[in-house]
Protein backbone atom coordinates (compact mmCIF):
# COMPACT_ATOMS: atom_id res chain seq x y z
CA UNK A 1 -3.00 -23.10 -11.73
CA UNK A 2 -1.04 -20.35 -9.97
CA UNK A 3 -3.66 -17.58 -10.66
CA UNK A 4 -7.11 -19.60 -10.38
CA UNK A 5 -7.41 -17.92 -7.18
CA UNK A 6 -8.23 -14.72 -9.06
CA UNK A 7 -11.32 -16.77 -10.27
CA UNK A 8 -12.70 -16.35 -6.56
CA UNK A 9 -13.20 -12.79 -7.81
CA UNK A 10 -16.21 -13.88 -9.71
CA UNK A 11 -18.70 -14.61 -6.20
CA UNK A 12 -17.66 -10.98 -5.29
CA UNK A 13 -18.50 -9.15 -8.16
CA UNK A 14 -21.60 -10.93 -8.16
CA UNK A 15 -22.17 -9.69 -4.14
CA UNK A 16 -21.17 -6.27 -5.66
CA UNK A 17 -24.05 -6.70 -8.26
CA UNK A 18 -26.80 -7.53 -5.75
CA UNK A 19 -25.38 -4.54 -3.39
CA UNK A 20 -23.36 -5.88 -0.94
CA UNK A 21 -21.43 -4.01 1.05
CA UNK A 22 -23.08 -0.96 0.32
CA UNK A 23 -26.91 -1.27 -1.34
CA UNK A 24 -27.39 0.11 -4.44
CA UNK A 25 -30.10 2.67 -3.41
CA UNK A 26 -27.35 4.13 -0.60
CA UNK A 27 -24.37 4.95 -3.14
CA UNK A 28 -26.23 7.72 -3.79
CA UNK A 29 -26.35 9.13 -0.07
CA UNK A 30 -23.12 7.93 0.81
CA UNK A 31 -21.02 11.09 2.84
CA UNK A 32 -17.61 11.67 2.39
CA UNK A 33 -16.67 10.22 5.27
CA UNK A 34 -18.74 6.96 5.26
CA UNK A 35 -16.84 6.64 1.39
CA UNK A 36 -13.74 7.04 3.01
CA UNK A 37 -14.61 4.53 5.50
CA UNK A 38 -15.57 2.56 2.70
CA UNK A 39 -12.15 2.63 0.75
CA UNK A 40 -10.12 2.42 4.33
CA UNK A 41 -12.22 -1.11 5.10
CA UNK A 42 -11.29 -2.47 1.65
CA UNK A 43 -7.71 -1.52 1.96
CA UNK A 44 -7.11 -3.30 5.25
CA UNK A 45 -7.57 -6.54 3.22
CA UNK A 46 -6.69 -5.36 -0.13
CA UNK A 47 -3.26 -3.65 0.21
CA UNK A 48 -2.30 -6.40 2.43
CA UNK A 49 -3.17 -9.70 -0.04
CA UNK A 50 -1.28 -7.68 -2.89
CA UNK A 51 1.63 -7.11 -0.59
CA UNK A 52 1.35 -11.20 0.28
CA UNK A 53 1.38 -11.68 -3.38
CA UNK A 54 4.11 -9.71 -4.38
CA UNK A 55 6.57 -11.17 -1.15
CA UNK A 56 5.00 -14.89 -2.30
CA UNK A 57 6.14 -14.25 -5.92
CA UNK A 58 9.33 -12.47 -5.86
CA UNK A 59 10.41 -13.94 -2.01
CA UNK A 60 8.68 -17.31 -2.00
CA UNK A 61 11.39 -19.10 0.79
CA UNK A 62 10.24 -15.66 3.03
CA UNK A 63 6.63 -15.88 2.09
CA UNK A 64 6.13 -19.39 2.75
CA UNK A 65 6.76 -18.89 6.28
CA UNK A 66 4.56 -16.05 6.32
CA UNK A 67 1.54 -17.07 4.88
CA UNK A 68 1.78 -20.49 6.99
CA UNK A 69 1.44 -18.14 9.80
CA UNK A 70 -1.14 -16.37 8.01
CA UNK A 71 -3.30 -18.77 7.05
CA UNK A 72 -3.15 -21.09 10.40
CA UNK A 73 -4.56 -17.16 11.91
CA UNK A 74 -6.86 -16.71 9.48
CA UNK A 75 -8.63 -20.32 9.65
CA UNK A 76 -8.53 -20.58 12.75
CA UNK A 77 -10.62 -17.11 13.29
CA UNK A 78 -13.03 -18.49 10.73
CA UNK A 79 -14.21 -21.55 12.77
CA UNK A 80 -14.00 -19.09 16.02
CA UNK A 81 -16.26 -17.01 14.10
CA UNK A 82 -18.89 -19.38 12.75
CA UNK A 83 -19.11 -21.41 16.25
CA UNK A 84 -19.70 -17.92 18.49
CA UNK A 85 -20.64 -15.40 15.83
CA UNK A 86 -17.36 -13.05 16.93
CA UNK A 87 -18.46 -10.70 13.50
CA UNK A 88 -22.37 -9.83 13.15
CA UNK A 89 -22.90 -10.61 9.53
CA UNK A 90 -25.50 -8.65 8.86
CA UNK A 91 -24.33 -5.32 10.10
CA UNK A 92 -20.73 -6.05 9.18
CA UNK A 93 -20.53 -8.39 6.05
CA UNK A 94 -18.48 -11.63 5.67
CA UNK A 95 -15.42 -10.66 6.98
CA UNK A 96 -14.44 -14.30 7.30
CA UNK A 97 -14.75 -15.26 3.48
CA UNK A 98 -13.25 -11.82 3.04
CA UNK A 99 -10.08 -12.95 4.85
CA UNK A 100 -10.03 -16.31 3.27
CA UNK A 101 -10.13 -14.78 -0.08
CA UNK A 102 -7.11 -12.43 0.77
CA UNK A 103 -5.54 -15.19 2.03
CA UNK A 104 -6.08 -17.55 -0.79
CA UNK A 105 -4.83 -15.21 -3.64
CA UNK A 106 -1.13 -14.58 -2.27
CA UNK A 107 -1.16 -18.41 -1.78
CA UNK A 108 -1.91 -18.63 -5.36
CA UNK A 109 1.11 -17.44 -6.21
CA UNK A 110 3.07 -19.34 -3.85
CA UNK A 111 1.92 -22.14 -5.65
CA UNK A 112 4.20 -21.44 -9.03
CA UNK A 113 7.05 -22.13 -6.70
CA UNK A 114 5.73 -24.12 -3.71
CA UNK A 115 2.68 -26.06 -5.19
CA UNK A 116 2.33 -28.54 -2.14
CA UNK A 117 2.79 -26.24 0.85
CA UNK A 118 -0.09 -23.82 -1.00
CA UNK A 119 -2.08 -26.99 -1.57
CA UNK A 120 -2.05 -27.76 1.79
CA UNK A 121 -3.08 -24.28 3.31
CA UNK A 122 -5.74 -23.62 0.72
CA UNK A 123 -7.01 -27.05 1.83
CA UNK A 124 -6.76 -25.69 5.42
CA UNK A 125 -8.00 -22.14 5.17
CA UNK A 126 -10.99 -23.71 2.81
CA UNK A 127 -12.23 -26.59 4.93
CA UNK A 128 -11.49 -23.93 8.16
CA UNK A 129 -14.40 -21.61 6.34
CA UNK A 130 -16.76 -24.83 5.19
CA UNK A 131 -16.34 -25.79 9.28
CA UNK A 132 -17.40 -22.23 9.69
CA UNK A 133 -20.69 -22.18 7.98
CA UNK A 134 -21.53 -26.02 9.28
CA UNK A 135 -21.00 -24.57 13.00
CA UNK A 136 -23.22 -21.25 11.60
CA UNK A 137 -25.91 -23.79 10.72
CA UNK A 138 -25.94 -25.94 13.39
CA UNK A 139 -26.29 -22.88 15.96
CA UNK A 140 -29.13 -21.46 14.11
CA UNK A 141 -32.24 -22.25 14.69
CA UNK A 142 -33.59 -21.33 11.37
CA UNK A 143 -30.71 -22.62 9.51
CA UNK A 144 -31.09 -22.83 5.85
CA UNK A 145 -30.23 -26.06 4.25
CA UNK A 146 -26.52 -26.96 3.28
CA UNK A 147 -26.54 -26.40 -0.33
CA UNK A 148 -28.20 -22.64 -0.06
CA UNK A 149 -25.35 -21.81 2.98
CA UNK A 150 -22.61 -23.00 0.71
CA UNK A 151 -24.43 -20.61 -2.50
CA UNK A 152 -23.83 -17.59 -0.25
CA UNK A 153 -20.02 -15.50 0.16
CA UNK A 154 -18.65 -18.61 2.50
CA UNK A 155 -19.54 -21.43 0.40
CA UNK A 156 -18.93 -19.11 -3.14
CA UNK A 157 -14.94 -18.58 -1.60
CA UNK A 158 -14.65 -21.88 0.49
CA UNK A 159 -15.66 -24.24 -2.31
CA UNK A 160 -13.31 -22.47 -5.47
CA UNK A 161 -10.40 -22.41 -2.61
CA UNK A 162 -10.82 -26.39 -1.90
CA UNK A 163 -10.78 -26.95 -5.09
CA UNK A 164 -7.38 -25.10 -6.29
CA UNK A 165 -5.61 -26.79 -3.31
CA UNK A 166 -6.53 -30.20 -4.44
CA UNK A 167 -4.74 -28.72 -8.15
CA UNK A 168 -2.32 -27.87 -6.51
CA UNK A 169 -1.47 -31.18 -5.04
CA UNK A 170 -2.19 -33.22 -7.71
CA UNK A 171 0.42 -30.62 -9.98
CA UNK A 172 3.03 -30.93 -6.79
CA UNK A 173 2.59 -34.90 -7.39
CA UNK A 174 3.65 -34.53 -11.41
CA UNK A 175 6.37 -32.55 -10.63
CA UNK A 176 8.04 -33.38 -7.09
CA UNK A 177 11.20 -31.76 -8.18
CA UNK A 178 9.49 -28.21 -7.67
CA UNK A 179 8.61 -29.00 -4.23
CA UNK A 180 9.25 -26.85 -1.25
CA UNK A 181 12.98 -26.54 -2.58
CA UNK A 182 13.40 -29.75 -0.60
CA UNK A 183 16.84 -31.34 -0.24
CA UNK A 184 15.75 -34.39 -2.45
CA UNK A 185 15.31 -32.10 -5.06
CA UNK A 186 18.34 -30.25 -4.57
CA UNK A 187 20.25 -33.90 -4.35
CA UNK A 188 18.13 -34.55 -7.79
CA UNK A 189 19.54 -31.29 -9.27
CA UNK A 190 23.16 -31.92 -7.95
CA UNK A 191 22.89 -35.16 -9.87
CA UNK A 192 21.95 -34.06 -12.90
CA UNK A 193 24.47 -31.74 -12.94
CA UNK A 194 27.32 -33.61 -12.20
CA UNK A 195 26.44 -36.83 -14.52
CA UNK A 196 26.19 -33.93 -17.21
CA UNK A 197 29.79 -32.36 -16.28
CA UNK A 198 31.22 -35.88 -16.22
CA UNK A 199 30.09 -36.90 -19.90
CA UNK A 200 32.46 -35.55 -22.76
């Protein structure tokens, strides 16, 4: 389950498809500059989940303290930004799913060595961006109903995200011993070892 993350790919290629960020009939007209804009705005999210990734995979003791950091951040813009509308949607994109996304992939990787601290942040960071599109529709006036909010980029990263933290749990609860490098599973592993040296 450590790389269904990269699953929440799938929603963004399909915002790619329909034109988002750019539409379709604009590639064409696009300047230099405004495609170097373009690249610069998806490296300030990109570079920075594969960095997350690589720390979480190779580091994961350093990169769970990170990405705790980085997630309780990240959610907690998310529900800032659906209850006062901090990033104009329309004119900008959804920078908050963005962030989740980033945000969710690096803590797919934590999961192959710390399954229930990344179940419990993608838990977080997901319900943070579900809270975000409930406080989006209850401000609205025209809101659209609940299951055609949750179809768009929020609901198409929150609901994948919710769902890999509950694996992630439920694989931390069938195999305890890989969790958090806690002492009872160092204590488990110090036993096993020394019933082993002591038989002939």
């Amino acid at each position: 389950v450590g790389f269904l993350p990269l699953l929440a790919l799938v929603p963004f290629a399909i915002l790619m498809r329909r034109g988002w960020p750019v539409p379709q009939r604009d590639i064409g007209r696009l300047s230099l500059v405004g495609f170097a804009a373009f690249l610069v705005a998806i490296g300030s999210w990109f570079v920075p989940m594969v960095a997350l990734a690589v720390v979480a995979l190779r580091r994961p003791e350093m990169a769970t303290t990170i990405l705790t950091v980085v997630t309780a951040v990240v959610a907690s813009f998310v529900v800032l930004d659906g209850v006062f509308g901090i990033v104009p949607r329309d004119e900008i994109g959804p920078v908050a799913s963005i962030g989740v996304f980033a945000v969710a992939v690096p803590l797919g990787f934590l999961g192959l060595h710390r399954p229930l601290r990344a179940g419990w942040l993608l838990l977080l960071v997901g319900a943070a961006n579900l809270a975000g599109v409930l406080a989006r529709m209850l401000g609205a006036r025209d809101a659209p109903p609940l299951g055609a909010a949750l179809g768009g980029s929020s609901g198409a990263v929150a609901v994948p995200v919710v769902i890999i933290g509950g694996l992630f749990l439920a694989a931390a609860s069938v195999a305890p011993g890989r969790n958090e490098g806690s002492p009872a599973a160092g204590r488990t592993g110090s036993a096993l070892s020394t019933e082993s040296s002591r038989r002939p």
